[in-house]
C-alpha atoms as a PDB file:
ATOM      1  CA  UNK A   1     109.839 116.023 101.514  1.00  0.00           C
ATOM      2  CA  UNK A   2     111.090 113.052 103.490  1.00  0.00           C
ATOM      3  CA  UNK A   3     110.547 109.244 103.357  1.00  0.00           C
ATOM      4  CA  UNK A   4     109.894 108.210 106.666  1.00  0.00           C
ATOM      5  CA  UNK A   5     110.285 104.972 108.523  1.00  0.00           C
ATOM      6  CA  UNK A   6     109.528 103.344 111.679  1.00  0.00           C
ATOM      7  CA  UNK A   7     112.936 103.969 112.519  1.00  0.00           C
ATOM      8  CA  UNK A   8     113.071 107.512 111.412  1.00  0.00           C
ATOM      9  CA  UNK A   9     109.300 108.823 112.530  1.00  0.00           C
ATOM     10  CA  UNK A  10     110.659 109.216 115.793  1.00  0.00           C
ATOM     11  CA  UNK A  11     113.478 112.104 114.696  1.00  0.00           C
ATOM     12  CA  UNK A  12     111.922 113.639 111.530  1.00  0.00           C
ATOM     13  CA  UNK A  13     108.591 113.849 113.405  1.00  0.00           C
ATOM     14  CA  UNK A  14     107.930 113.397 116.813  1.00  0.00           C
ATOM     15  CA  UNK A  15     111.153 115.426 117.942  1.00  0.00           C
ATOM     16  CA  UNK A  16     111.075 118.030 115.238  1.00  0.00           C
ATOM     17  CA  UNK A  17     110.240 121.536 116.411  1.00  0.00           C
ATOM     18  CA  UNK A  18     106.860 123.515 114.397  1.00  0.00           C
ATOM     19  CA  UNK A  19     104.688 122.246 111.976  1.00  0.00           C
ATOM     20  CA  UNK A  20     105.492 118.362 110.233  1.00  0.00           C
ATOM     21  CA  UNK A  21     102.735 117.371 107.954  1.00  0.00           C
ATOM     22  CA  UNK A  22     102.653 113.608 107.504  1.00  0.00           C
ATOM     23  CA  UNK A  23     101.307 112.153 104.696  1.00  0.00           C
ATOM     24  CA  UNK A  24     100.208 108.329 104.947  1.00  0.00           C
ATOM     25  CA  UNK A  25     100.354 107.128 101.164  1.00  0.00           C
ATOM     26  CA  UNK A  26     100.502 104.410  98.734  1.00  0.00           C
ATOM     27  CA  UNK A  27     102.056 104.051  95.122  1.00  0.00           C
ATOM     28  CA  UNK A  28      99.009 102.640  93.989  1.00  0.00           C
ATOM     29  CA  UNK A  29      96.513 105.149  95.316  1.00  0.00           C
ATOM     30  CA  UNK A  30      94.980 106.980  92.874  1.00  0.00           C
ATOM     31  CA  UNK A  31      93.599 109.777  95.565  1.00  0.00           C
ATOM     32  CA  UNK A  32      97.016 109.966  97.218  1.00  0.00           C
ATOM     33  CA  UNK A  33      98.552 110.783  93.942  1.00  0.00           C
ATOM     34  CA  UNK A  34      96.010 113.412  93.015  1.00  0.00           C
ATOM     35  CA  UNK A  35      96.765 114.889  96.787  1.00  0.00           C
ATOM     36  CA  UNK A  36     100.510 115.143  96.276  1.00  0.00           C
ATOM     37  CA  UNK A  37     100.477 118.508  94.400  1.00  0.00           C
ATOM     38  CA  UNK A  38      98.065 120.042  97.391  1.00  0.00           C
ATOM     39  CA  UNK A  39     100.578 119.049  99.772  1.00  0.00           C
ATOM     40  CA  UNK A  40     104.052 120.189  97.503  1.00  0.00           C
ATOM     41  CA  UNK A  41     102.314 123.556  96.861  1.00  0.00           C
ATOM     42  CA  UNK A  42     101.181 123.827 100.381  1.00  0.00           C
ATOM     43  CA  UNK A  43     105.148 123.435 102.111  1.00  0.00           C
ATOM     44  CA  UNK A  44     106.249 125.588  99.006  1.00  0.00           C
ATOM     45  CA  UNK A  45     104.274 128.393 100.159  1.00  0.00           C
ATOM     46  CA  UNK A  46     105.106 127.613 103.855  1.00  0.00           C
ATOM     47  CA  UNK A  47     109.010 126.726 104.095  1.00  0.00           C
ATOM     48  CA  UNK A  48     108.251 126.568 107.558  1.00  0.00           C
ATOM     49  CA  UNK A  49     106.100 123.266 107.518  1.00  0.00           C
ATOM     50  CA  UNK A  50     108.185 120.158 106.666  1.00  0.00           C
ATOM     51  CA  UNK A  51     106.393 117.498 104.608  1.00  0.00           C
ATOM     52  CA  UNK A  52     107.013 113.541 105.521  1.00  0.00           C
ATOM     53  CA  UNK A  53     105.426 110.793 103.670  1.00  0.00           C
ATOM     54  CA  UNK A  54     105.045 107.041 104.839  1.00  0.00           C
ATOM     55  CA  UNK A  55     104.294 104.528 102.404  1.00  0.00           C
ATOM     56  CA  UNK A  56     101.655 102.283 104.319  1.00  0.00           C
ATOM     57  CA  UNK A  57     102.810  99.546 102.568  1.00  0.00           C
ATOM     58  CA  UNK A  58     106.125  99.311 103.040  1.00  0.00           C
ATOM     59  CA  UNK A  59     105.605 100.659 107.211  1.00  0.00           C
ATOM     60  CA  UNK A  60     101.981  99.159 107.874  1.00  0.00           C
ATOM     61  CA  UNK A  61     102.821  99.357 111.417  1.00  0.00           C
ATOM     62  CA  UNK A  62     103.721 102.518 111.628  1.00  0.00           C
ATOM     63  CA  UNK A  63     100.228 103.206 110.081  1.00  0.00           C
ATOM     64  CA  UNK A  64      98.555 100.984 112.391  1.00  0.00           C
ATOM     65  CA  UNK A  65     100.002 102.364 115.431  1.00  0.00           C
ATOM     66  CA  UNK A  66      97.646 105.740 114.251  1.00  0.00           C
ATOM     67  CA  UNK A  67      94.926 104.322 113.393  1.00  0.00           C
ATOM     68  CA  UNK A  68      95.208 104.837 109.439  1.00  0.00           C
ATOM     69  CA  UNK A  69      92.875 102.765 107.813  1.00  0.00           C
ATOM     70  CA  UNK A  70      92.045 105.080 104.958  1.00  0.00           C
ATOM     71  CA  UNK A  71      94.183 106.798 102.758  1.00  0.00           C
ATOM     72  CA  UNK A  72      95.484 109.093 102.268  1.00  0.00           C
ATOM     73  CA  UNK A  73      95.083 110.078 105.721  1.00  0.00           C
ATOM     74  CA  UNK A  74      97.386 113.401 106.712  1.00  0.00           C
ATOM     75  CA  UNK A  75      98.184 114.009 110.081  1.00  0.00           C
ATOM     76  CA  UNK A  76      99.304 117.389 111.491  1.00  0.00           C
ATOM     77  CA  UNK A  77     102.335 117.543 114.578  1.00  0.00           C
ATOM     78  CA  UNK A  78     103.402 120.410 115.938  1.00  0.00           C
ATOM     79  CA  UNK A  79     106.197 120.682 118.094  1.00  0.00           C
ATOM     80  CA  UNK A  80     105.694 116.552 118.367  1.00  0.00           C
ATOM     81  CA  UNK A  81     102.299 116.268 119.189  1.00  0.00           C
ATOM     82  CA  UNK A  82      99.543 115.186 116.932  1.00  0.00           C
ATOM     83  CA  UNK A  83      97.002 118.129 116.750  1.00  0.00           C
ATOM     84  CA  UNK A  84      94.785 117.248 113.696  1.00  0.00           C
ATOM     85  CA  UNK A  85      93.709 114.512 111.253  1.00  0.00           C
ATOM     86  CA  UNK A  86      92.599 114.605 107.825  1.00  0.00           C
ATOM     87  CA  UNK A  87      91.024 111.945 105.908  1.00  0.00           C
ATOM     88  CA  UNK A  88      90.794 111.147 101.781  1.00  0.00           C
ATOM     89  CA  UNK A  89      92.101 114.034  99.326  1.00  0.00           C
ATOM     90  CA  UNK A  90      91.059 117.245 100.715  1.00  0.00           C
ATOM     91  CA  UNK A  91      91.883 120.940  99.148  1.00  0.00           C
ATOM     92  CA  UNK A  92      94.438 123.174  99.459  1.00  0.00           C
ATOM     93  CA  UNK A  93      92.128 125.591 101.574  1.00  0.00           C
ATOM     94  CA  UNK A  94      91.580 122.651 103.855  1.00  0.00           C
ATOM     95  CA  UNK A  95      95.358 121.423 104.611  1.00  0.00           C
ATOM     96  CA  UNK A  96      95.755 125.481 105.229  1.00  0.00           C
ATOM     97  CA  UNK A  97      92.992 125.114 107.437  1.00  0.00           C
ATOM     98  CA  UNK A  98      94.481 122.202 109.871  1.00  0.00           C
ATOM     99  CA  UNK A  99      97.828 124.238 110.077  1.00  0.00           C
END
């Protein structure tokens, strides 16, 4: 799992070959910390998807710039381009689903 910034989304996701999840979160989100086991278990089972969180407090234009006005709000790259978009705390089944 990586921290990523506004300075950093560019490398970790938006260049990165295959699947990134990213996870828009907050440390005082009670749904995002309830989702944060889905999304460990889900890149444990699937060393091939890298994980990257953004705190949308500490990079709320980074969040802004995609629309995240909910979270947590999980967005799917692959191979740099944004291909799906989950909203709230969703199952396992689901994430699996938008991969």
């Amino acid at each position: 799992m990586i921290n990523a910034t506004k300075e950093t989304f560019q490398s970790e996701v938006l260049d990165a070959k295959g699947t990134v999840l990213v996870d828009f979160w907050a440390d005082w989100c009670g749904p995002c910390k309830m989702f944060a086991p889905v999304l460990d278990e889900v890149v444990a089972e699937h060393p091939e998807v890298k994980l990257v969180k953004v705190d949308v407090d500490k990079e709320f234009e980074l969040a802004q710039s995609y629309r995240v006005s909910s979270i947590p709000t999980l967005l799917v790259f692959k191979d740099g381009e944004l291909k799906e978009t989950s909203v709230g705390s969703v199952s396992k089944e689901r994430v699996l689903g938008l991969l």
